[in-house]
Protein backbone atom coordinates (compact mmCIF):
# COMPACT_ATOMS: atom_id res chain seq x y z
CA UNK A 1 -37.46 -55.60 85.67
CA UNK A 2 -35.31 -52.45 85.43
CA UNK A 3 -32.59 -54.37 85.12
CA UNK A 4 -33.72 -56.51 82.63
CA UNK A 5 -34.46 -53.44 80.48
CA UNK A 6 -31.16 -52.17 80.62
CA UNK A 7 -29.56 -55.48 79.56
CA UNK A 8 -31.78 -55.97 76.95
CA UNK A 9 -31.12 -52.06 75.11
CA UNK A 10 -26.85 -52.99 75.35
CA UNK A 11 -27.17 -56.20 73.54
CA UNK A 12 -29.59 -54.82 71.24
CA UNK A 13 -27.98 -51.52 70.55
CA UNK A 14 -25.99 -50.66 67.22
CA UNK A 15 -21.96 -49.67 67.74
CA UNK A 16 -20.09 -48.62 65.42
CA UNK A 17 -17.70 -50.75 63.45
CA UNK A 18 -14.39 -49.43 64.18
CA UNK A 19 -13.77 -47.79 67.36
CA UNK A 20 -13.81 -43.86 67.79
CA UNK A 21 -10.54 -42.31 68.46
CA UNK A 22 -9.96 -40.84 71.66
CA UNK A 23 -9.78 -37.60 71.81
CA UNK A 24 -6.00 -37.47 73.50
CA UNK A 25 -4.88 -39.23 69.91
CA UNK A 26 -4.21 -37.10 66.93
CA UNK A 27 -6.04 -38.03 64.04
CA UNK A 28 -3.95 -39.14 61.03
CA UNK A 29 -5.06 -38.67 57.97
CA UNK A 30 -3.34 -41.02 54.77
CA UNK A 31 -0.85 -39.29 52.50
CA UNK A 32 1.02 -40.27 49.29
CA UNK A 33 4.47 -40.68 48.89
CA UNK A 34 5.99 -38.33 46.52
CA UNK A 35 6.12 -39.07 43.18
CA UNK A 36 9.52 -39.20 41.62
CA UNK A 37 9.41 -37.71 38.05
CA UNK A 38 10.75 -40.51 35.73
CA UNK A 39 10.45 -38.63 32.48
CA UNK A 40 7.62 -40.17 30.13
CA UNK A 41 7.61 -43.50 32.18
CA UNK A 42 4.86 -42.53 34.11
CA UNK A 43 0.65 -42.48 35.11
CA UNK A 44 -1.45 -41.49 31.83
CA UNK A 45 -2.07 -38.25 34.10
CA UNK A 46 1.64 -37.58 34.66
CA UNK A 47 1.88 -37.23 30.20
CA UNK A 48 1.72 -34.00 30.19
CA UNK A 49 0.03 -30.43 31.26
CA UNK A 50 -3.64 -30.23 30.42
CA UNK A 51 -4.56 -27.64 27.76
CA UNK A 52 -7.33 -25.97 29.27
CA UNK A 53 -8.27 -24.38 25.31
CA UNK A 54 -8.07 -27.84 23.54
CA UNK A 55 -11.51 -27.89 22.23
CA UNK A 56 -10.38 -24.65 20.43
CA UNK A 57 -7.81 -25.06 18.45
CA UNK A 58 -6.76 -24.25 15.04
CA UNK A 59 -4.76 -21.06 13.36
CA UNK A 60 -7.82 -19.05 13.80
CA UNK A 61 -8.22 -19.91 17.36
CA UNK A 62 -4.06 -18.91 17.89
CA UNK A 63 -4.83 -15.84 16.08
CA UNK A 64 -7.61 -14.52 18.31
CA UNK A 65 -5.22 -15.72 21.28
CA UNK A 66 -2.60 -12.83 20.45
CA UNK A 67 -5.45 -10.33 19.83
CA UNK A 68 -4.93 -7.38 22.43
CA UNK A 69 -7.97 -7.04 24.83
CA UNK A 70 -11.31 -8.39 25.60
CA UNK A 71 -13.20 -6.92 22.43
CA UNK A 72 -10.66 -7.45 19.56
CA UNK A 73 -10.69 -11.11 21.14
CA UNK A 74 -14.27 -12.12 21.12
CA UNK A 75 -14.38 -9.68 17.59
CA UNK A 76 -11.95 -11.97 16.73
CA UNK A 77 -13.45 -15.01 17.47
CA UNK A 78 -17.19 -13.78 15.93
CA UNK A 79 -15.40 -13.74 12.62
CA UNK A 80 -14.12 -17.10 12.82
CA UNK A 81 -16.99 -18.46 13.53
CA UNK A 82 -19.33 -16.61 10.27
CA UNK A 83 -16.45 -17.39 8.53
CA UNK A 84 -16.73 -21.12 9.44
CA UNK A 85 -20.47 -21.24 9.01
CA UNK A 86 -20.17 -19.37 5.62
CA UNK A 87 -18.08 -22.15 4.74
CA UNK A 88 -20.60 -24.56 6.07
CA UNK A 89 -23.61 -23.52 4.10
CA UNK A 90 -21.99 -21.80 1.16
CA UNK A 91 -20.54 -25.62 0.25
CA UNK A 92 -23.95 -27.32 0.25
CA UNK A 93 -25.47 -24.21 -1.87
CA UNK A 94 -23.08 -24.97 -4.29
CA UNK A 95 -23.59 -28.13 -4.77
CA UNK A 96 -27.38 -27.51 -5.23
CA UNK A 97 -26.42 -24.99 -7.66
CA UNK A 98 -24.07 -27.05 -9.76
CA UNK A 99 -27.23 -29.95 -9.16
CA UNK A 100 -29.62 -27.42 -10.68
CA UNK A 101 -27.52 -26.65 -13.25
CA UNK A 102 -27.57 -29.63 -14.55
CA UNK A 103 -30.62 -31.05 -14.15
CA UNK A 104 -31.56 -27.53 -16.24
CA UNK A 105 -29.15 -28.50 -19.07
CA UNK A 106 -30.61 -31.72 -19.14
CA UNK A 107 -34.40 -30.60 -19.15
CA UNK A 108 -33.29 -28.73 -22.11
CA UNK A 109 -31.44 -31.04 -24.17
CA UNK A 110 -34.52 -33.41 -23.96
CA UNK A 111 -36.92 -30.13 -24.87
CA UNK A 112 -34.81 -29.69 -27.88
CA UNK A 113 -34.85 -33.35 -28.72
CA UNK A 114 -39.39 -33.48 -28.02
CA UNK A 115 -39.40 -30.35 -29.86
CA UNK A 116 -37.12 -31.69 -32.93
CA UNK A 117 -39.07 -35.00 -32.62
CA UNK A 118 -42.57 -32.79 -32.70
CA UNK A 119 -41.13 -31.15 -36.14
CA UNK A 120 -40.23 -33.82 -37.77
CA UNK A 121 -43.58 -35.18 -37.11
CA UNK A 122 -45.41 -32.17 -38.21
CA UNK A 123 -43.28 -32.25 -41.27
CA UNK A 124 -44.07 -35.62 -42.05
CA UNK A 125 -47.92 -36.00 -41.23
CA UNK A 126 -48.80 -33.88 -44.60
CA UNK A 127 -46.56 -35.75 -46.61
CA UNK A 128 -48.55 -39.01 -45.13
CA UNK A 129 -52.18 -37.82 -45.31
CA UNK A 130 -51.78 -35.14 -47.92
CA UNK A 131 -54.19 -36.35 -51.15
CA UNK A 132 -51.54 -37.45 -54.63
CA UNK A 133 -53.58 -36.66 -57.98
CA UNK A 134 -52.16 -38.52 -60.86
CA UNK A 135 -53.49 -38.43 -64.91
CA UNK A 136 -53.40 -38.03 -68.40
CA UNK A 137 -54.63 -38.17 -71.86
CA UNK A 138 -57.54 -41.53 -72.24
CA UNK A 139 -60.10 -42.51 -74.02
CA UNK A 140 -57.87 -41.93 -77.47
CA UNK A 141 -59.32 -42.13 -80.74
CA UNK A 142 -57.32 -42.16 -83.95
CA UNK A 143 -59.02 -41.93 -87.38
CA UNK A 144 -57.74 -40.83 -90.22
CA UNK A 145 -54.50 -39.34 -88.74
CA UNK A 146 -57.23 -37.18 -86.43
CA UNK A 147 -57.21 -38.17 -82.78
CA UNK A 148 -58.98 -36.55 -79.46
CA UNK A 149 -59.04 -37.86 -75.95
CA UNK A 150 -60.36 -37.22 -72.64
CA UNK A 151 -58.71 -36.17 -69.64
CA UNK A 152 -58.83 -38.71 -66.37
CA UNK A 153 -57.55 -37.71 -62.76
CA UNK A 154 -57.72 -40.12 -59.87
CA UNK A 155 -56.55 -39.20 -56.09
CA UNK A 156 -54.21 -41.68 -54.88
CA UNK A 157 -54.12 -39.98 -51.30
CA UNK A 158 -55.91 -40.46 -47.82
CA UNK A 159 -57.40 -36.84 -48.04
CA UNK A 160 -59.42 -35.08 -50.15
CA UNK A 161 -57.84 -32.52 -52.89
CA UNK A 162 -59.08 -29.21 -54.39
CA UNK A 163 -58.81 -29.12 -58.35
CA UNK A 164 -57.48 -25.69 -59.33
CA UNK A 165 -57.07 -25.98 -63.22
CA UNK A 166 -55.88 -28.02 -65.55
CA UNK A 167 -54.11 -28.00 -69.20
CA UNK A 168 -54.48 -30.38 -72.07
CA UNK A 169 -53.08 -29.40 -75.87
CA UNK A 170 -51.20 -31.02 -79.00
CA UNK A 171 -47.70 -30.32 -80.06
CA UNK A 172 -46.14 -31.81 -83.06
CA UNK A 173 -42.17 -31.71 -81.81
CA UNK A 174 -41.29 -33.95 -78.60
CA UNK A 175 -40.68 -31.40 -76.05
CA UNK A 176 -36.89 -31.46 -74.96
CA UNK A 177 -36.10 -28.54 -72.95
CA UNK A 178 -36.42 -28.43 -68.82
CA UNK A 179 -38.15 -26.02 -68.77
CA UNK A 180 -42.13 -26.73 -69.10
CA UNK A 181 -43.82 -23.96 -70.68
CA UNK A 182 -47.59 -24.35 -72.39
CA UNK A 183 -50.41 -22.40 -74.18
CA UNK A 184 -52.43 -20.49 -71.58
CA UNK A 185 -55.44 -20.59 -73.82
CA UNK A 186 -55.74 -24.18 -73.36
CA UNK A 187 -55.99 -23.86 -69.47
CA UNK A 188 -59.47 -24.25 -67.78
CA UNK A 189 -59.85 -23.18 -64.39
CA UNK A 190 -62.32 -24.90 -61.97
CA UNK A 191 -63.00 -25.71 -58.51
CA UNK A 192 -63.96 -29.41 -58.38
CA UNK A 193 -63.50 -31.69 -54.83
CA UNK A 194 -61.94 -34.94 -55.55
CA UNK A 195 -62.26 -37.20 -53.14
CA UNK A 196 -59.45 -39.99 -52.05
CA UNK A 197 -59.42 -42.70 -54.46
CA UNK A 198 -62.23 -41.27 -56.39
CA UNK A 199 -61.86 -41.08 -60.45
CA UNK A 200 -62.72 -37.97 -62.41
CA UNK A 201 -62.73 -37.29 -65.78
CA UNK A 202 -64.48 -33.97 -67.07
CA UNK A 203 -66.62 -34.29 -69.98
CA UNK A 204 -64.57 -32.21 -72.69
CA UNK A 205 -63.04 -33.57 -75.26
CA UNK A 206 -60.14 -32.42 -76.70
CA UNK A 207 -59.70 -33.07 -80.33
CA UNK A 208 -56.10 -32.41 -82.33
CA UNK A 209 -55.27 -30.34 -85.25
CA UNK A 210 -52.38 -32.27 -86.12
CA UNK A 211 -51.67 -35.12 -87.80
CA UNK A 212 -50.21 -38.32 -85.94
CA UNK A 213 -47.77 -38.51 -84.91
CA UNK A 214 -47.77 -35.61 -82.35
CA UNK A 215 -47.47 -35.10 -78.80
CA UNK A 216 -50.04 -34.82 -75.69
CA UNK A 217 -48.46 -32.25 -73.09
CA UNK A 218 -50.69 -31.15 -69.87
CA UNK A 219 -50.82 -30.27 -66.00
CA UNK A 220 -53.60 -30.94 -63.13
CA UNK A 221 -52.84 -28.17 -60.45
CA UNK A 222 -54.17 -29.07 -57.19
CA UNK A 223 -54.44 -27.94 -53.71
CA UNK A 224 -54.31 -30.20 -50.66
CA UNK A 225 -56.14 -29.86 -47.14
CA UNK A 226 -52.99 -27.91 -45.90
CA UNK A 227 -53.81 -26.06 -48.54
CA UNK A 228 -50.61 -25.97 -50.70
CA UNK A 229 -50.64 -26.15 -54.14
CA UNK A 230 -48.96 -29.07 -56.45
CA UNK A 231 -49.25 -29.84 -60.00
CA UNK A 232 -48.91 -33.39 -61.70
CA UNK A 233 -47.44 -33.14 -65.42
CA UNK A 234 -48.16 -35.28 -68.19
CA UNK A 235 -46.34 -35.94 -71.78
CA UNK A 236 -47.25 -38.94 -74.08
CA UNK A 237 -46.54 -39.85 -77.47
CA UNK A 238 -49.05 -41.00 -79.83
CA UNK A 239 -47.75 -42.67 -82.97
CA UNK A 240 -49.04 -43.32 -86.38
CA UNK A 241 -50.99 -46.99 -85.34
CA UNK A 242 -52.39 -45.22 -82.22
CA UNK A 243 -50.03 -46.58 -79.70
CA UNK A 244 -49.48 -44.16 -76.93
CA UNK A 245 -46.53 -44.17 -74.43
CA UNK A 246 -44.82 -41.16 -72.22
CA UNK A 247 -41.89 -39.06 -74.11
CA UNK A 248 -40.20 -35.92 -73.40
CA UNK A 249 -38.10 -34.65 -71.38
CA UNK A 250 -38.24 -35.96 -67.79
CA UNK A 251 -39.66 -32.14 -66.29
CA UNK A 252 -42.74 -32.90 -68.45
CA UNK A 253 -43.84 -35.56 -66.46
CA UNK A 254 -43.15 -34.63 -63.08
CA UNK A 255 -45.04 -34.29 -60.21
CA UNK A 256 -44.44 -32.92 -56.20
C-alpha cells in the first residue's frame, strides 16, 4: 500500500519545465552585442540624447537656466509664469472690453434713433389732433351802398379750441402791405369753447360806415388744448352788386 502511495505522488507531482541548473554550472545570463554607431542610421532611441527639460522650453525657460542660484532661478521662473497667465487672462478681458464697447455704442445709437423717433412723434401729434378754426364775414346785406354782416367760425380740428378774441372792421383801400395791422377798438375779447366741427357765429352784427365798395379785414385768435395760441386772418372784398370774394395782400388771410 506504501508503495502504491509513493508511486502515485511521482506521477502526480508538478516539475518544473526546464531543468534547474546544477549548482557546479555557472549561470549565464544573455547579453547584447555592442552596438556599432552608424551615424543617424540607427534605432528611434539611438536619434539622439534625451532632453530631460523638454517640456520647458522657450527663451524664458533659457533665461531662468543661466540665472545664478536656486532663488534667482525659481524667482525667475515665478515671473514667467504671471507673466504668461497675465497674458492669458488679460487677452480674453480685452476682448470683453472691446465686446462691451460696442454693444454700448450700439445701445446708444438706437437710444438716439427711439429718442429722435419719440420727438418727432411728439412734434407731430399736436399738429394731428390740435383743433383748425377757420371764418369770415357772412350773412352780408347790401342796401343802398350800406352793408353789415355777421361773423361765422367753425373748428375743422379733432380737439376742442379756446376762443380768445376776435376782430371784424371796414376799410375802404385794399390792404397791400405785409404787415397786418388793425383798429384795436374793434377787438372783442371772450372766452367761448368751440367744439370740433361745431359752427359758431356770435350774435353781433357789424354794420359799415362806408360806402361799397370797401373792404372786410379781421382775425379769430385761438388757443388749442396744448394751449398755444394761433390766429386765422380774413380779407374780402365786397363790390358795388354785393359780390364778395377774398383780396389783399396774401398776410391778410393767413392762418398757422
Amino acid at each position: 500500500m506504501r508503495g502504491l502511495l509513493v508511486a502515485f505522488l511521482l506521477l502526480c507531482w508538478p516539475s518544473p519545465a526546464l531543468p534547474a541548473a546544477s549548482a557546479s554550472e555557472p549561470v549565464r545570463l544573455a547579453q547584447h552585442a555592442p552596438v556599432e554607431d552608424s551615424g543617424s542610421a540607427g534605432h528611434a532611441l539611438d536619434s539622439g540624447p534625451i532632453d530631460e527639460g523638454s517640456g520647458e522650453t522657450g527663451e524664458g525657460s533659457g533665461q531662468c537656466d543661466r540665472a545664478a542660484g536656486l532663488v534667482a532661478y525659481y524667482s525667475c521662473r515665478a515671473r514667467a509664469f504671471v507673466s504668461g497667465s497675465l497674458q492669458v487672462i488679460i487677452l480674453p478681458l480685452l476682448a470683453l472690453l472691446a465686446v462691451l464697447t460696442l454693444s454700448t455704442l450700439l445701445l446708444w445709437v438706437y437710444t438716439r434713433r427711439a429718442a429722435n423717433a419719440a420727438k418727432r412723434a411728439a412734434e407731430h401729434l399736436p399738429a394731428v389732433e390740435r383743433a383748425y378754426v377757420f371764418g369770415g364775414p357772412t350773412d352780408l346785406f347790401l342796401l343802398h351802398d350800406q352793408a353789415s354782416v355777421r361773423l361765422a367760425m367753425q373748428n375743422y380740428g379733432k380737439t376742442p379750441a379756446v376762443i380768445r378774441e376776435w376782430s371784424v372792421e371796414f376799410v375802404a383801400q385794399e390792404p397791400r402791405g405785409g404787415k397786418p395791422a388793425y383798429d384795436k377798438s374793434k377787438r372783442t375779447t371772450t372766452n367761448e369753447i368751440l367744439e370740433p366741427f361745431k359752427l359758431f357765429s356770435p350774435p353781433t352784427v357789424f354794420r359799415s360806415e362806408i360806402a361799397a365798395p370797401f373792404y372786410i379785414v379781421g382775425y379769430i385768435g385761438y388757443e388749442d388744448v396744448f394751449r398755444k395760441s394761433h390766429t386765422t386772418r380774413f380779407c374780402v372784398g365786397v363790390a358795388r352788386d354785393g359780390k364778395a370774394a377774398y383780396a389783399g395782400h396774401a398776410e391778410w388771410n393767413v392762418f398757422d
